[in-house]
Every structure is written in C-alpha cells, then in structure tokens.
C-alpha atoms as a PDB file:
ATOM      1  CA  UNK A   1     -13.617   6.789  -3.638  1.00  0.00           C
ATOM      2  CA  UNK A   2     -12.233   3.586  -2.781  1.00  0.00           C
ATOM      3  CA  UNK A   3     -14.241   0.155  -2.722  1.00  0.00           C
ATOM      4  CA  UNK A   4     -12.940  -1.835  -0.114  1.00  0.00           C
ATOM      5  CA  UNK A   5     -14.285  -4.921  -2.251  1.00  0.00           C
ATOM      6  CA  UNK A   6     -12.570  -3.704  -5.137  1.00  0.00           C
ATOM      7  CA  UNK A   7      -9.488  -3.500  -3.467  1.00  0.00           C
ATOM      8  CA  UNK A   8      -9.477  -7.257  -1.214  1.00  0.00           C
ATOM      9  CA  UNK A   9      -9.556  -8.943  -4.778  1.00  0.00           C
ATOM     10  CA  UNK A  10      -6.573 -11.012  -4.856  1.00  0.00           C
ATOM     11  CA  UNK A  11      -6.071 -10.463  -0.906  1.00  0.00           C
ATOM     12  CA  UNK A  12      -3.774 -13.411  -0.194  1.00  0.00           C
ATOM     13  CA  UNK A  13      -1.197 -11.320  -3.133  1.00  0.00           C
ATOM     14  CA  UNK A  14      -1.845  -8.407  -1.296  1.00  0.00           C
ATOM     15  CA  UNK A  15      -1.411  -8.654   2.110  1.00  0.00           C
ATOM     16  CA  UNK A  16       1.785 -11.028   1.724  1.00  0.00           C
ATOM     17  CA  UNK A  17       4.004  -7.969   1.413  1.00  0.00           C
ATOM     18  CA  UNK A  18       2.216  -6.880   4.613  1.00  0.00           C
ATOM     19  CA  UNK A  19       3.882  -9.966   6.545  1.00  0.00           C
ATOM     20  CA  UNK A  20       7.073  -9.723   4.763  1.00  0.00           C
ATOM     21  CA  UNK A  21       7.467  -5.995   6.331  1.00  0.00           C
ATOM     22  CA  UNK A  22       6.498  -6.626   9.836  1.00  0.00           C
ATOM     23  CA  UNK A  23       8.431  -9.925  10.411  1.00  0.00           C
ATOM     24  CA  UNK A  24      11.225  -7.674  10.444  1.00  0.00           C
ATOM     25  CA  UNK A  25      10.214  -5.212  13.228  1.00  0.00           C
ATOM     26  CA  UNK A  26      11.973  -6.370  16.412  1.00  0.00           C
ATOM     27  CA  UNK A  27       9.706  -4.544  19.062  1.00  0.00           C
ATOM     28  CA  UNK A  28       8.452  -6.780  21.479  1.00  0.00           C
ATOM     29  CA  UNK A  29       6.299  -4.864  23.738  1.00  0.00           C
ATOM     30  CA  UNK A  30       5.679  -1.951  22.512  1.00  0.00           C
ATOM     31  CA  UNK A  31       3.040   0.385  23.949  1.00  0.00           C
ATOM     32  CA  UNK A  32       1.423   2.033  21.153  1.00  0.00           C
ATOM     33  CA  UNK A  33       1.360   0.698  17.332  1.00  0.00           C
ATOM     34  CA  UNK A  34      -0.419   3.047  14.750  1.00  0.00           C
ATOM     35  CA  UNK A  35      -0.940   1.765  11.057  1.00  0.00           C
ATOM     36  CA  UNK A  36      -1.434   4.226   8.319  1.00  0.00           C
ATOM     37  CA  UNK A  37      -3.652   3.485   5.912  1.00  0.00           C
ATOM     38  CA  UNK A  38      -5.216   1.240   7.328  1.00  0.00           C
ATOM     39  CA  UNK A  39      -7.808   0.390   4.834  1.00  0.00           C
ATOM     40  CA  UNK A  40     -10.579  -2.457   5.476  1.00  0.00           C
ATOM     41  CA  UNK A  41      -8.650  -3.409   8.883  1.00  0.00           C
ATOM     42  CA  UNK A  42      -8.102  -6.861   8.802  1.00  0.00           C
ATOM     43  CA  UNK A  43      -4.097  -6.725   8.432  1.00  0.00           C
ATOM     44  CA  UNK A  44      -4.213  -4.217  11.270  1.00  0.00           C
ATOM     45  CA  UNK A  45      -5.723  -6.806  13.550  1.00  0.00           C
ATOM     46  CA  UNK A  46      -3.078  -9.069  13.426  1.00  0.00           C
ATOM     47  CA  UNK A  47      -0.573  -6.279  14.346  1.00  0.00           C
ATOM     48  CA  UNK A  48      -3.293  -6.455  17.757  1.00  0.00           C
ATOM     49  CA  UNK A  49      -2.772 -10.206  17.660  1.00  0.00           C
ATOM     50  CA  UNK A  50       1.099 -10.196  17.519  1.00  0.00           C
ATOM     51  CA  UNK A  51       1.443  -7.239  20.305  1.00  0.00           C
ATOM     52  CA  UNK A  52      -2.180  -7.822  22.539  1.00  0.00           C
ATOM     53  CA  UNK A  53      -0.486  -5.599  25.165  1.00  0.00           C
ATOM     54  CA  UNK A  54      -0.155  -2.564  22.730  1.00  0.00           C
ATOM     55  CA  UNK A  55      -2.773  -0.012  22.323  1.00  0.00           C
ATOM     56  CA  UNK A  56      -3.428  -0.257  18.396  1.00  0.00           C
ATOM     57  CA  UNK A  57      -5.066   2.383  15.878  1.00  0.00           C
ATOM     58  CA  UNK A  58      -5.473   2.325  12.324  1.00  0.00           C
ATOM     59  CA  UNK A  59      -5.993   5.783  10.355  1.00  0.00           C
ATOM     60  CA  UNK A  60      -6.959   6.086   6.650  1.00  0.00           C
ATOM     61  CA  UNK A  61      -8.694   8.829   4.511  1.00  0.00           C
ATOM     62  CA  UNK A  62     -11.116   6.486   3.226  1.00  0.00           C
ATOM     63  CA  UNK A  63     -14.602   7.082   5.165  1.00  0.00           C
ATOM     64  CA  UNK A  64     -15.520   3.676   3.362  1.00  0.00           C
ATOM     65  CA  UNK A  65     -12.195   1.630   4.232  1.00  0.00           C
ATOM     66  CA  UNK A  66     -12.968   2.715   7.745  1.00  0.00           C
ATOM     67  CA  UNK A  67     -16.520   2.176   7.697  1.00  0.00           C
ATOM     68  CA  UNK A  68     -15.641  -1.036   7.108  1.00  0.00           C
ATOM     69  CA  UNK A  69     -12.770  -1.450   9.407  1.00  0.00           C
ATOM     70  CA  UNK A  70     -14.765  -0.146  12.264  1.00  0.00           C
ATOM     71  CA  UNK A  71     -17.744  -2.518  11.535  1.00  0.00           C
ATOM     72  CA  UNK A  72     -15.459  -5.629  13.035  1.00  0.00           C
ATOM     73  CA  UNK A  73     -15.438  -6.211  16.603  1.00  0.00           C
ATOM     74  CA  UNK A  74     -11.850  -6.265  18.083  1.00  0.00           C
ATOM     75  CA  UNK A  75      -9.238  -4.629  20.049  1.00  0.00           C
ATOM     76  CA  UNK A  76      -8.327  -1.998  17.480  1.00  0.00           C
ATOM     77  CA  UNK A  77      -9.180   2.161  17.211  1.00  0.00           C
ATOM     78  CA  UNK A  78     -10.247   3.017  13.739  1.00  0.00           C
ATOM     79  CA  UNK A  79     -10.390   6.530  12.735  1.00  0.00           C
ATOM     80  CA  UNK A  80     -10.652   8.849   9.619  1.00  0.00           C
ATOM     81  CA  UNK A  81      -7.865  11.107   9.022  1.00  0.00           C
ATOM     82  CA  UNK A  82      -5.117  11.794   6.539  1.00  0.00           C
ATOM     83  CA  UNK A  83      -1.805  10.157   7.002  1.00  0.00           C
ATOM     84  CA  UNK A  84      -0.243  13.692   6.237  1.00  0.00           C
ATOM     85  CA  UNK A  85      -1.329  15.304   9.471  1.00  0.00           C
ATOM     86  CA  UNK A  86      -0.351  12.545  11.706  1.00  0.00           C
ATOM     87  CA  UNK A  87       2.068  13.202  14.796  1.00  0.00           C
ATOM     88  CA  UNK A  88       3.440  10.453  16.792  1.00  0.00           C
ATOM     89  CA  UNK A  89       1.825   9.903  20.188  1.00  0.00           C
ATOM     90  CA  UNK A  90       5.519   9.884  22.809  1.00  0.00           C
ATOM     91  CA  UNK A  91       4.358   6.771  23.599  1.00  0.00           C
ATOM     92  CA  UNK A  92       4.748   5.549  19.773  1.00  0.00           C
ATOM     93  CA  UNK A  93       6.892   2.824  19.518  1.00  0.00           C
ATOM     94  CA  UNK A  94       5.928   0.913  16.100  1.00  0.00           C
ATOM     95  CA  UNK A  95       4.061   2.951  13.021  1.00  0.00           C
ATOM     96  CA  UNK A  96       3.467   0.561   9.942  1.00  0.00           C
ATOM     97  CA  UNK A  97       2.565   1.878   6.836  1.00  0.00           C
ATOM     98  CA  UNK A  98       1.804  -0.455   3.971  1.00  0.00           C
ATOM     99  CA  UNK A  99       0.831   0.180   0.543  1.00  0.00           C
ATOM    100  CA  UNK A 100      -0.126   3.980   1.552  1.00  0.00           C
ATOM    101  CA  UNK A 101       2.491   6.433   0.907  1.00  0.00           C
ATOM    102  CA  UNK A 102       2.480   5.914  -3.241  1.00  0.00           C
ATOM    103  CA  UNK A 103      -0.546   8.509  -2.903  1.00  0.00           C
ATOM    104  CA  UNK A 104       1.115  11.269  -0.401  1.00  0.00           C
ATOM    105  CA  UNK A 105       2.999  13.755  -2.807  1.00  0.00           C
ATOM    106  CA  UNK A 106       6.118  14.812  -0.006  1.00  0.00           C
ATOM    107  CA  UNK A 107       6.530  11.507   1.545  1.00  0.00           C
ATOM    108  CA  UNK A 108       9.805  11.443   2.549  1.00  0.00           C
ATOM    109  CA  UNK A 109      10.230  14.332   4.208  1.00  0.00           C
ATOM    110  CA  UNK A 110       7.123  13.268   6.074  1.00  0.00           C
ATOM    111  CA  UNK A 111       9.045   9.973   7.058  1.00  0.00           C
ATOM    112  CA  UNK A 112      12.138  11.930   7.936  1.00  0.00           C
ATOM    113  CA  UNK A 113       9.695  13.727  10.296  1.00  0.00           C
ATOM    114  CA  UNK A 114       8.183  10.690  12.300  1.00  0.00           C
ATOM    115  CA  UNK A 115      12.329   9.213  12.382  1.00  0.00           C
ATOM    116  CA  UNK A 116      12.775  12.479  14.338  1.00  0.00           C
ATOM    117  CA  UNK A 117       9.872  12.576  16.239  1.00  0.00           C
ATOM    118  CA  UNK A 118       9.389   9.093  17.614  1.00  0.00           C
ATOM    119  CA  UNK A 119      10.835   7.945  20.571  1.00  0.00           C
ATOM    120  CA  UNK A 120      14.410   6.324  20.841  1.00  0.00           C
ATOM    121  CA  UNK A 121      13.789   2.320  20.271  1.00  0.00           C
ATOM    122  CA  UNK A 122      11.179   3.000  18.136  1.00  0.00           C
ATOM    123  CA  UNK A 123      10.448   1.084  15.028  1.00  0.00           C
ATOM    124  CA  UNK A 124       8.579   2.597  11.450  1.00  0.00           C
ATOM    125  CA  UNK A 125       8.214  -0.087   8.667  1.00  0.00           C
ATOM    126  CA  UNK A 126       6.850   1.332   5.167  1.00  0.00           C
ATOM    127  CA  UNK A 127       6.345  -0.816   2.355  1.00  0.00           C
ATOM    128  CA  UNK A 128       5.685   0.937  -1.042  1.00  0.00           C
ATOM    129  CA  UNK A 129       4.592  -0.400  -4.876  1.00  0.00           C
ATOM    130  CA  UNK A 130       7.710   0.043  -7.189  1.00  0.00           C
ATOM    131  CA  UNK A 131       6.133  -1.015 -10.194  1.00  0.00           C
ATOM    132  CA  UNK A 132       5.290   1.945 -11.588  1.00  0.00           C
ATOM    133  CA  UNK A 133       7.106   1.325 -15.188  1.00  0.00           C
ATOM    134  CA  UNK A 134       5.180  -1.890 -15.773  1.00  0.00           C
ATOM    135  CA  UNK A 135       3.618  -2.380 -19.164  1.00  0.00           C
ATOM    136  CA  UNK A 136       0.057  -2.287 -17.046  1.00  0.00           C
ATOM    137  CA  UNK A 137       1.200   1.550 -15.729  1.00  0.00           C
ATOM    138  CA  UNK A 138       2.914   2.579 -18.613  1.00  0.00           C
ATOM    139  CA  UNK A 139      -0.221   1.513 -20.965  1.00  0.00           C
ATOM    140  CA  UNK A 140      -2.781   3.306 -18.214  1.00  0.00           C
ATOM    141  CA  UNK A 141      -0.703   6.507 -18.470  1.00  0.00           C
ATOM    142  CA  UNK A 142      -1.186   6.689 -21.813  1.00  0.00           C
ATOM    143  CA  UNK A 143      -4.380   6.276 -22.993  1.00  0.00           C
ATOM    144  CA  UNK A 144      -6.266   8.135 -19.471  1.00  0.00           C
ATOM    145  CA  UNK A 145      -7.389  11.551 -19.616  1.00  0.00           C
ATOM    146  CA  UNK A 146      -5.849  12.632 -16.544  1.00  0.00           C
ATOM    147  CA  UNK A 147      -2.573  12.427 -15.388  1.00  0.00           C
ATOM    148  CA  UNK A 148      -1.209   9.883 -13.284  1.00  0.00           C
ATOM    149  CA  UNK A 149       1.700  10.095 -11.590  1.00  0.00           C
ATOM    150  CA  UNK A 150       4.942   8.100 -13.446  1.00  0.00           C
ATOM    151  CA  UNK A 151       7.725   8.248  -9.955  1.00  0.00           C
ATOM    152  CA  UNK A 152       5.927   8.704  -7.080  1.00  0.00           C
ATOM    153  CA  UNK A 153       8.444   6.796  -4.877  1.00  0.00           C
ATOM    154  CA  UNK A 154      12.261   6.544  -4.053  1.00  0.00           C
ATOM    155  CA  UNK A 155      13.620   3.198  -4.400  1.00  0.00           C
ATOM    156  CA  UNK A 156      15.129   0.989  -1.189  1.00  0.00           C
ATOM    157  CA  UNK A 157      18.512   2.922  -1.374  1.00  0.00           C
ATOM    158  CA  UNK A 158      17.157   6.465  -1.682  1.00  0.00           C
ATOM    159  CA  UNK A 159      14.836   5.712   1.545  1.00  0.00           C
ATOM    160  CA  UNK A 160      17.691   4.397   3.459  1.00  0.00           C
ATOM    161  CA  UNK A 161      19.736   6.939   2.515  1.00  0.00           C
ATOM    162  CA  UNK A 162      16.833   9.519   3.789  1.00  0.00           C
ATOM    163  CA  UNK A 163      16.310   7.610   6.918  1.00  0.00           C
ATOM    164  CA  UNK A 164      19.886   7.057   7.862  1.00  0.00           C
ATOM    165  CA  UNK A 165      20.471  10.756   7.429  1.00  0.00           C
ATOM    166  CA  UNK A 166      17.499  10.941  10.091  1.00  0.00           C
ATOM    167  CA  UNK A 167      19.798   8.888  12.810  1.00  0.00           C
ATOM    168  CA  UNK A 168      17.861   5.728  12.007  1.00  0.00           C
ATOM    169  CA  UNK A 169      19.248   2.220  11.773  1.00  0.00           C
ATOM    170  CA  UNK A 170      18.234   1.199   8.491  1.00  0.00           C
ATOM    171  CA  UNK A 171      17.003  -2.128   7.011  1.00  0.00           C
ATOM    172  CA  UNK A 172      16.087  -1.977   3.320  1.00  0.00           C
ATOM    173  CA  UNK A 173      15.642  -4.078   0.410  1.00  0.00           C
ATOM    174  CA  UNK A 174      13.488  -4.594  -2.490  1.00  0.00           C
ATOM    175  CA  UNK A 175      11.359  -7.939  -3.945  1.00  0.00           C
ATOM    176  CA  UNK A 176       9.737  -8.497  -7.280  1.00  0.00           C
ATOM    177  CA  UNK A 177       6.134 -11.149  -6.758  1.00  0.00           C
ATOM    178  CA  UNK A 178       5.360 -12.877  -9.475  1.00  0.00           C
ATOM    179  CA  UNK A 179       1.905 -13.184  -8.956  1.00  0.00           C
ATOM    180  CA  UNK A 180       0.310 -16.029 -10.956  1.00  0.00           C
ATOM    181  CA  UNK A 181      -3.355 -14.600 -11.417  1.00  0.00           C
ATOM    182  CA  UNK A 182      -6.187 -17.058 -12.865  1.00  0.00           C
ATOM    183  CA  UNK A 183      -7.195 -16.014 -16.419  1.00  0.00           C
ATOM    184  CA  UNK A 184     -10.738 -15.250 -17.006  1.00  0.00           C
ATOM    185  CA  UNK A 185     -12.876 -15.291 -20.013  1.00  0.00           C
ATOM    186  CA  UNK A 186     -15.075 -12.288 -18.384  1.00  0.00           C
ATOM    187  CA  UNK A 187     -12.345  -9.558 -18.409  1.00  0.00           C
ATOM    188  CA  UNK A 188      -8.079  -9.522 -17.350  1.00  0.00           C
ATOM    189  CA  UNK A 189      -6.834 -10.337 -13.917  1.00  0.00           C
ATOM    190  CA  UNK A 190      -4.323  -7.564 -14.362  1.00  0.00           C
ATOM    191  CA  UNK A 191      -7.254  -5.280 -15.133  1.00  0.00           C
ATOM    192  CA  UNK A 192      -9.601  -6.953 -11.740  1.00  0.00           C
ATOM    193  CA  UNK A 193      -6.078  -5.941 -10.101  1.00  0.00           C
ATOM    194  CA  UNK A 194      -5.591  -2.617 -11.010  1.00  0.00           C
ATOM    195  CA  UNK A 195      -9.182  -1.140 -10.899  1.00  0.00           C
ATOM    196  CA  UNK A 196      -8.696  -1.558  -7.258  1.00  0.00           C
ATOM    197  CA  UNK A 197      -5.924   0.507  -6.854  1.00  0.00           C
ATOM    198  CA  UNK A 198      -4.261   2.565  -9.870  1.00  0.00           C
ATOM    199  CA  UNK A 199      -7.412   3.233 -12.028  1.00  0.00           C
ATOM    200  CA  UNK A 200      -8.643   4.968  -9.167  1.00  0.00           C
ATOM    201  CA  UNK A 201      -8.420   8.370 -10.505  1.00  0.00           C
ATOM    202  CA  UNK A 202      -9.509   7.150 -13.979  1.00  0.00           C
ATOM    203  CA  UNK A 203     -12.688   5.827 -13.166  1.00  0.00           C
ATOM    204  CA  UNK A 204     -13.485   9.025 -10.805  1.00  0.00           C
ATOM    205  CA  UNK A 205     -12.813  11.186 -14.553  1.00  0.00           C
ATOM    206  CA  UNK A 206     -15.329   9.472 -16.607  1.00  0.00           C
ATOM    207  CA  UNK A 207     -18.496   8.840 -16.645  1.00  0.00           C
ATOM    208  CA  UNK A 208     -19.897   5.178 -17.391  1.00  0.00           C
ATOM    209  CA  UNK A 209     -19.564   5.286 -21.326  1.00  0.00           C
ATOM    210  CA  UNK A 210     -15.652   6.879 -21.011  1.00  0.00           C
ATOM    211  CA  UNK A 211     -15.052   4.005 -18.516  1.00  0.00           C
ATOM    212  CA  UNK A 212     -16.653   1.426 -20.698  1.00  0.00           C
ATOM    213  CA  UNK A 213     -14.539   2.866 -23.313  1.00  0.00           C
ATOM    214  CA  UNK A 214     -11.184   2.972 -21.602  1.00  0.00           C
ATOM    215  CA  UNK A 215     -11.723  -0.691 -19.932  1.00  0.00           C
ATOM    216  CA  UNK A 216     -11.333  -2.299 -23.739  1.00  0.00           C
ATOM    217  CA  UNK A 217      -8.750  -0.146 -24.936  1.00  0.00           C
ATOM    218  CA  UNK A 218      -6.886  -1.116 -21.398  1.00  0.00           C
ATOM    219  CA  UNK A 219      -7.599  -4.204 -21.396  1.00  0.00           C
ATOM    220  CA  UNK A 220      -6.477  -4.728 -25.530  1.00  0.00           C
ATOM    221  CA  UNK A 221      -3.095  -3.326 -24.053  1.00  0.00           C
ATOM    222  CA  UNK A 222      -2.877  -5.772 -21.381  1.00  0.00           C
ATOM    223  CA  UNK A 223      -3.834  -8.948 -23.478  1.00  0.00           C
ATOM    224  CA  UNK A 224      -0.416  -8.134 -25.104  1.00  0.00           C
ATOM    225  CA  UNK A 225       1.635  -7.237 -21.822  1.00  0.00           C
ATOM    226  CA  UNK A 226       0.129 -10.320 -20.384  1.00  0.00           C
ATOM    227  CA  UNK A 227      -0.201 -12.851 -21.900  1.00  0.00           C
ATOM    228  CA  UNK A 228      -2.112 -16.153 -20.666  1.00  0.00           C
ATOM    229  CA  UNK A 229      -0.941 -19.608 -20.070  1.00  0.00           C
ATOM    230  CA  UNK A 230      -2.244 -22.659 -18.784  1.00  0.00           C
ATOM    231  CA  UNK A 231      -4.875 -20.837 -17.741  1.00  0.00           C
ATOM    232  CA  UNK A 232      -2.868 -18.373 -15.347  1.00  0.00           C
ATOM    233  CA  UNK A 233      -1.392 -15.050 -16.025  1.00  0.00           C
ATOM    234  CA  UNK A 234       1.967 -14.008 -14.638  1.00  0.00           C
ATOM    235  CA  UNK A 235       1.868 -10.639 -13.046  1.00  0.00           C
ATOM    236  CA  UNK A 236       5.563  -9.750 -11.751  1.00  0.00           C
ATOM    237  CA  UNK A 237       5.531  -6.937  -9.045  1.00  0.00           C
ATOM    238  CA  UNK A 238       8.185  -4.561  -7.841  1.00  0.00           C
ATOM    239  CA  UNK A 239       7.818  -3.583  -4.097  1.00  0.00           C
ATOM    240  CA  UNK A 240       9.942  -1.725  -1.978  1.00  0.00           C
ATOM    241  CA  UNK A 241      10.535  -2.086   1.978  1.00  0.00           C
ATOM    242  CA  UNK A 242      12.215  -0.187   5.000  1.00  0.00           C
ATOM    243  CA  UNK A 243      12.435  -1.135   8.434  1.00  0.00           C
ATOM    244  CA  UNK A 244      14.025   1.887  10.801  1.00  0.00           C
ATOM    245  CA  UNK A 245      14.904   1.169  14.228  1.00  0.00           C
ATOM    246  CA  UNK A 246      15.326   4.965  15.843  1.00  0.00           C
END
C-alpha cells in the first residue's frame, strides 16, 4: 500500500527530476497529455497549467494516491488503473511517466509499444531511479526477507537504443542529485526517504515487531553509508531520463 504522506517527504528532491524531464518535451499544443503514475497529483497539475488547452489524466494503481489526487479541485481526470494495460487515446500527443516504471517487470517492451502506437509528433518522457546499487539498496537487499529486485531498469543508452529502434527521435541522458538531507536525532533521512518508496515491499512482509526489527538493523547500515555532517547528510542519486519525439 502506498502512503501518499510517506512518499511527499522530501517533495522539493522529488519532484525536481519531474521538471528536469518535461522542460524537454517540445509539444506546444497538444490535445491530450496522460501521466502514468500519477501518484498524489500535484505534479500532474502543472502539466494542466503548462498545456490549459490539453485534456489531462493521471492513472496510477494506488486507490490511495488517487484518492488523494482526486480530492483536489482542478482541471485534471484521475483514475485507478495499472500503467500496464494502458493504450494511447489517437489523440495522445504527450504521455509522461515519472518515477513509475522501476515497479513494471517488462517495461520496455511496453514503451516500445506506446513509440508505435502514438501518433506521429507525439512526445513520451520517462524518467526512472538508477540508483539501485547504492549502499542504501544494496544494504536493504540484504538483510529483508523478501526479495527485492537488484536491475530493474536499462540505463539512458539501452532506452535510446530501444526507442530509436521504435522510429523515435531520441533524447537521453542521465544525472546523479546529491541531495543534502537534514540529519535527525529521531531516526536517518536516508531511512524517512526510502520507507516511502523502496521498503515498500518490506514493510508489507512483516508485521510490527519484524519492522521494528529491520528499521535498526537498516538504519545501523546506513549510519555507516551515510554519514552526517554539519548537520546534513549527503544522499547522491542516480536517475535516468528519455525524451522521444515519434
């Protein structure tokens, strides 16, 4: 289940890679914009804000992320559904996916799919973690009781590679953030950071004690990995982005 509370902690770091992807969409009017995985909805409204003539949607599989998209007034459809059985409407002419497609196992030939499907002058803009050999994942792989996934993405060549093989004009490249989180006596930013999205499947396997458990053995790990000063702890993240003009 995902808490969209949870998951806005340290929204300013998260939603910059947001902006960095869709400054470099060159649609100007398009007619229909559709943003999978959504989640809580507020990035989705500024794709609204940017293109007020377009007729935007947001989709996610999260009946909570949803819920609390659709609870905001605006000029946006929100609506349940898994980002694996979308189809592009003909009238499709941007699709942004942000921070989504880490957790769909046969993503790119999904993406191949939409580059063949969407209309010529189309755009589709994905941005995906690449950080998935950081101390913080390699340290959560080891000591949870169920498996999480080590290479769930390609990096920016393989996807332009993919997407250039799908007659797409390709735009791809790759940035490391160096987030500079504010150290807490309580418990460890990186830990506040992660709960929200890769712990996910963790905390759904165990029950309060196990998760009790597993928080102090994480967080002894990340103490080391991460290691405070003045007062801030640097969090460097890999993320990787493609912009496809069809």
């Amino acid at each position: 289940m995902w808490d969209p509370a949870v998951y806005r902690r340290f929204g300013a770091e998260r939603s910059r890679p947001f902006f960095d992807l869709v400054g470099r969409i060159g649609a100007d009017r398009p007619r229909a914009v559709a943003d999978l995985g959504c989640g809580p909805g507020e990035l989705t409204r500024t794709l609204a804000e940017r293109w007020p003539d377009a007729r935007v949607t947001g989709l996610d599989s999260s009946p909570e992320m949803i819920a609390k998209a659709a609870a905001e007034p605006g000029p946006v459809e929100f609506r349940l559904a898994d980002i694996s059985d979308w189809r592009p409407d003909p009238d499709t002419d941007v699709v942004v996916t942000n921070a989504a497609l880490q957790w769909v196992p046969g993503h790119p030939e999904m993406l191949a799919r939409w580059a063949r499907e969407l209309p010529s002058g189309a755009w589709l803009a994905m941005q995906v973690p690449g950080n998935f050999d950081s101390p913080g994942h390699r340290a959560a792989r080891e000591l949870s009781p169920v498996e999480l996934r080590s290479d769930p993405v390609y990096d920016a060549a393989g996807y332009a590679e993919l997407l250039t093989a799908a007659g797409a004009v390709v735009d791809a490249w790759e940035t490391t953030y160096v987030h500079l989180l504010p150290a807490t006596p309580e418990e460890h930013p990186v830990l506040r950071w992660m709960e929200g999205t890769a712990l996910r499947p963790v905390r759904a396997a165990l029950d309060d004690a196990g998760w009790a458990a597993f928080r102090a053995a994480f967080s002894e790990r990340l103490i080391e990995a991460y290691p405070e000063r003045h007062g801030l702890v640097a969090l460097p993240f890999r993320r990787i982005f493609v912009v496809a003009s069809i």
